[in-house]
C-alpha atoms as a PDB file:
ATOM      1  CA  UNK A   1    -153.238  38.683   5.132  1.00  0.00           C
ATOM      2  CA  UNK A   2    -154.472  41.701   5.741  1.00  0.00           C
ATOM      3  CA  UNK A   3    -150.980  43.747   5.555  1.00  0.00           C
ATOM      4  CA  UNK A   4    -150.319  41.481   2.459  1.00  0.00           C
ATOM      5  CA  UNK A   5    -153.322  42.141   0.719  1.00  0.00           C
ATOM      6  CA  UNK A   6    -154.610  45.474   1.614  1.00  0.00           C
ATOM      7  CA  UNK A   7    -157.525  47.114   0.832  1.00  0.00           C
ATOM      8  CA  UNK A   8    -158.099  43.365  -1.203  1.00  0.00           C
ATOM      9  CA  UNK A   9    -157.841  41.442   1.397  1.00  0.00           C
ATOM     10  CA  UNK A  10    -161.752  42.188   1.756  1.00  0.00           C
ATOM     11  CA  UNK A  11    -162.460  41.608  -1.474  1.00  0.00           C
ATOM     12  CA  UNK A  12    -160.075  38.216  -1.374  1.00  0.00           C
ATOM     13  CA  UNK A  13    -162.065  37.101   1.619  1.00  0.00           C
ATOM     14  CA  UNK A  14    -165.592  37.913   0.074  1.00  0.00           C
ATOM     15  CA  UNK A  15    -165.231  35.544  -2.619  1.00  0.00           C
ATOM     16  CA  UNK A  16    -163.488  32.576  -0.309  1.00  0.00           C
ATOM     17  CA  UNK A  17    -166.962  33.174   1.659  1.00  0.00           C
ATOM     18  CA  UNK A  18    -168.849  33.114  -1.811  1.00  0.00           C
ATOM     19  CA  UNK A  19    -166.618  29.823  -2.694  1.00  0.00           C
ATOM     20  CA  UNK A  20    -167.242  27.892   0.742  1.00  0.00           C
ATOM     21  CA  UNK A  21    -171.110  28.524   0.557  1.00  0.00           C
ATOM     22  CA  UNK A  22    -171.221  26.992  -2.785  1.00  0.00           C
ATOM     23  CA  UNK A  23    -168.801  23.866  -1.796  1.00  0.00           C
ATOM     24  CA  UNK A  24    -171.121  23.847   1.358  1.00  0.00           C
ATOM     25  CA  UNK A  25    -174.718  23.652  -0.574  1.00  0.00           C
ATOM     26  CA  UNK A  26    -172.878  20.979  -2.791  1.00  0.00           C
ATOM     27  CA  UNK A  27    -172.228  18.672  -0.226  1.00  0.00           C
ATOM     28  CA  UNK A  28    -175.205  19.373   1.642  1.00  0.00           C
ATOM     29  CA  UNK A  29    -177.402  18.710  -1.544  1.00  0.00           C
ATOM     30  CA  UNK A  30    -175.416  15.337  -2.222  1.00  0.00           C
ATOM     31  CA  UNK A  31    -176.219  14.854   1.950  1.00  0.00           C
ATOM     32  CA  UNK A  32    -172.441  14.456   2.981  1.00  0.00           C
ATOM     33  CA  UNK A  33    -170.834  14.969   5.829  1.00  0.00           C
ATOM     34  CA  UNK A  34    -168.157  17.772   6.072  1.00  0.00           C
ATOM     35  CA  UNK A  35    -165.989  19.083   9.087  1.00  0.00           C
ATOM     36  CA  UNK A  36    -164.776  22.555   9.254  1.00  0.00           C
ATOM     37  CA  UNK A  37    -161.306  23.096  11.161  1.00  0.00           C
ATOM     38  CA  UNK A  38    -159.465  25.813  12.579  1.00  0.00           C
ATOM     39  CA  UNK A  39    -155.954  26.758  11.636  1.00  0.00           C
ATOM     40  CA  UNK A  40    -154.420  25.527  15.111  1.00  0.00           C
ATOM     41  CA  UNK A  41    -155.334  22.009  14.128  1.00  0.00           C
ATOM     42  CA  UNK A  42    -153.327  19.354  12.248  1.00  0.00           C
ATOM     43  CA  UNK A  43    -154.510  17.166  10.076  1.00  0.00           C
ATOM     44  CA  UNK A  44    -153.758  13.774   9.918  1.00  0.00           C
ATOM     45  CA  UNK A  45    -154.476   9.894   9.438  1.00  0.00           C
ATOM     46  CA  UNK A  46    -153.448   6.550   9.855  1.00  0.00           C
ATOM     47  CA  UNK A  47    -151.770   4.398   6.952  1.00  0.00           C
ATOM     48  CA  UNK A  48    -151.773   1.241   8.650  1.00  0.00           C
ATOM     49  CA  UNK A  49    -149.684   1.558  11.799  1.00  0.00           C
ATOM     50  CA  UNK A  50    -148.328   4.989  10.473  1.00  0.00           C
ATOM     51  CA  UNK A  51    -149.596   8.261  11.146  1.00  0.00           C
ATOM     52  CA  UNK A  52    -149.631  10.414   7.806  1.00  0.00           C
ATOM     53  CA  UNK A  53    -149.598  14.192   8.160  1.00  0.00           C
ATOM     54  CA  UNK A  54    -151.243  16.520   5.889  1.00  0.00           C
ATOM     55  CA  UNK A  55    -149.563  19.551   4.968  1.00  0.00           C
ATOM     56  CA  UNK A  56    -151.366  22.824   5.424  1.00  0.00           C
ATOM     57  CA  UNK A  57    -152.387  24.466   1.939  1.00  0.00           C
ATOM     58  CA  UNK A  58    -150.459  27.656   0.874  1.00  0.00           C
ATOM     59  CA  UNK A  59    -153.727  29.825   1.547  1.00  0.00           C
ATOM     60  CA  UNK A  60    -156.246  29.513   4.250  1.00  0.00           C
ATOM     61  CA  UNK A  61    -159.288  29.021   2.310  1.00  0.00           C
ATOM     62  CA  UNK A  62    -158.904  24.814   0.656  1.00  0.00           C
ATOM     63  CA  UNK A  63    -160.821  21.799   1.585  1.00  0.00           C
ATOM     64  CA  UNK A  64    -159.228  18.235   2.311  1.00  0.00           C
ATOM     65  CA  UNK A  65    -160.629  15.536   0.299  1.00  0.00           C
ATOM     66  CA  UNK A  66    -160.017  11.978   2.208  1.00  0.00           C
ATOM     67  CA  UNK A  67    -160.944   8.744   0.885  1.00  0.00           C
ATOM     68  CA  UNK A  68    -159.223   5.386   1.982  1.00  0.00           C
ATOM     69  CA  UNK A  69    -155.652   6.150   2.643  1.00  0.00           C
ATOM     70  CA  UNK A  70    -155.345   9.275  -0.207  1.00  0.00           C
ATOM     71  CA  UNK A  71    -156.310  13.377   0.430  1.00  0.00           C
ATOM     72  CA  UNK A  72    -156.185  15.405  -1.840  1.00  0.00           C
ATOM     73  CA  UNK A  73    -155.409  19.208  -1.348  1.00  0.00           C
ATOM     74  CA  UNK A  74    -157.834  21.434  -3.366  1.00  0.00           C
ATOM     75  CA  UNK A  75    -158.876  25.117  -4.006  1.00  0.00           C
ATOM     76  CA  UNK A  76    -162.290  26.160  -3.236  1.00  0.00           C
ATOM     77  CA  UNK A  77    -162.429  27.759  -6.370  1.00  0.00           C
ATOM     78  CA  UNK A  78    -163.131  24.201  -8.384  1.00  0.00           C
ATOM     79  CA  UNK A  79    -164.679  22.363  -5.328  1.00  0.00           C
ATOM     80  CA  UNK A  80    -167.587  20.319  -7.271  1.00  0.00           C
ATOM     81  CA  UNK A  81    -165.450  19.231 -10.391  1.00  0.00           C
ATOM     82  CA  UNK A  82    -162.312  18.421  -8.031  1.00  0.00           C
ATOM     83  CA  UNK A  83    -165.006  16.530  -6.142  1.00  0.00           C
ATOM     84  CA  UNK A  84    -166.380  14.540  -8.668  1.00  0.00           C
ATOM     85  CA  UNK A  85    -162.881  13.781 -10.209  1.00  0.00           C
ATOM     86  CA  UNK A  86    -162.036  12.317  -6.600  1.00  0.00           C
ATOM     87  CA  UNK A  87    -164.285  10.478  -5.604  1.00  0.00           C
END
């Protein structure tokens, strides 16, 4: 991202860190549980006997909302109103 992006890149990955603090004081103030992942890891769940794989986000900096059987993909950027329209 960095050759990409530039001098930006910094100021890109300020406000992701600006972003994930305030998704992170959400979901601590509603006392929920969150797990933070690194790139190498897929994601994934079972649908029954199937094993469902979620697809990695087209930038690094999206949370994974997962309730029975559905995710949903979304940007940081509108983490508490994507939140409450989920679940």
């Amino acid at each position: 991202m960095k050759k990409k992006h530039k001098d930006d890149f910094y100021t890109i990955a300020d406000d992701a860190n600006f972003y994930f603090a305030n998704a992170t004081e959400y979901l601590d103030s509603l006392k929920k549980k969150s797990l933070n992942y690194h790139e190498d890891i897929i994601m994934s769940y079972k649908n029954g006997t199937e094993l469902k794989i979620i697809p990695k986000y087209k930038n690094p900096w999206y949370v994974v909302f997962y309730k029975s059987g559905t995710y949903k993909i979304v940007d940081l950027l509108n983490f508490k109103e994507e939140y409450i329209s989920f679940f």
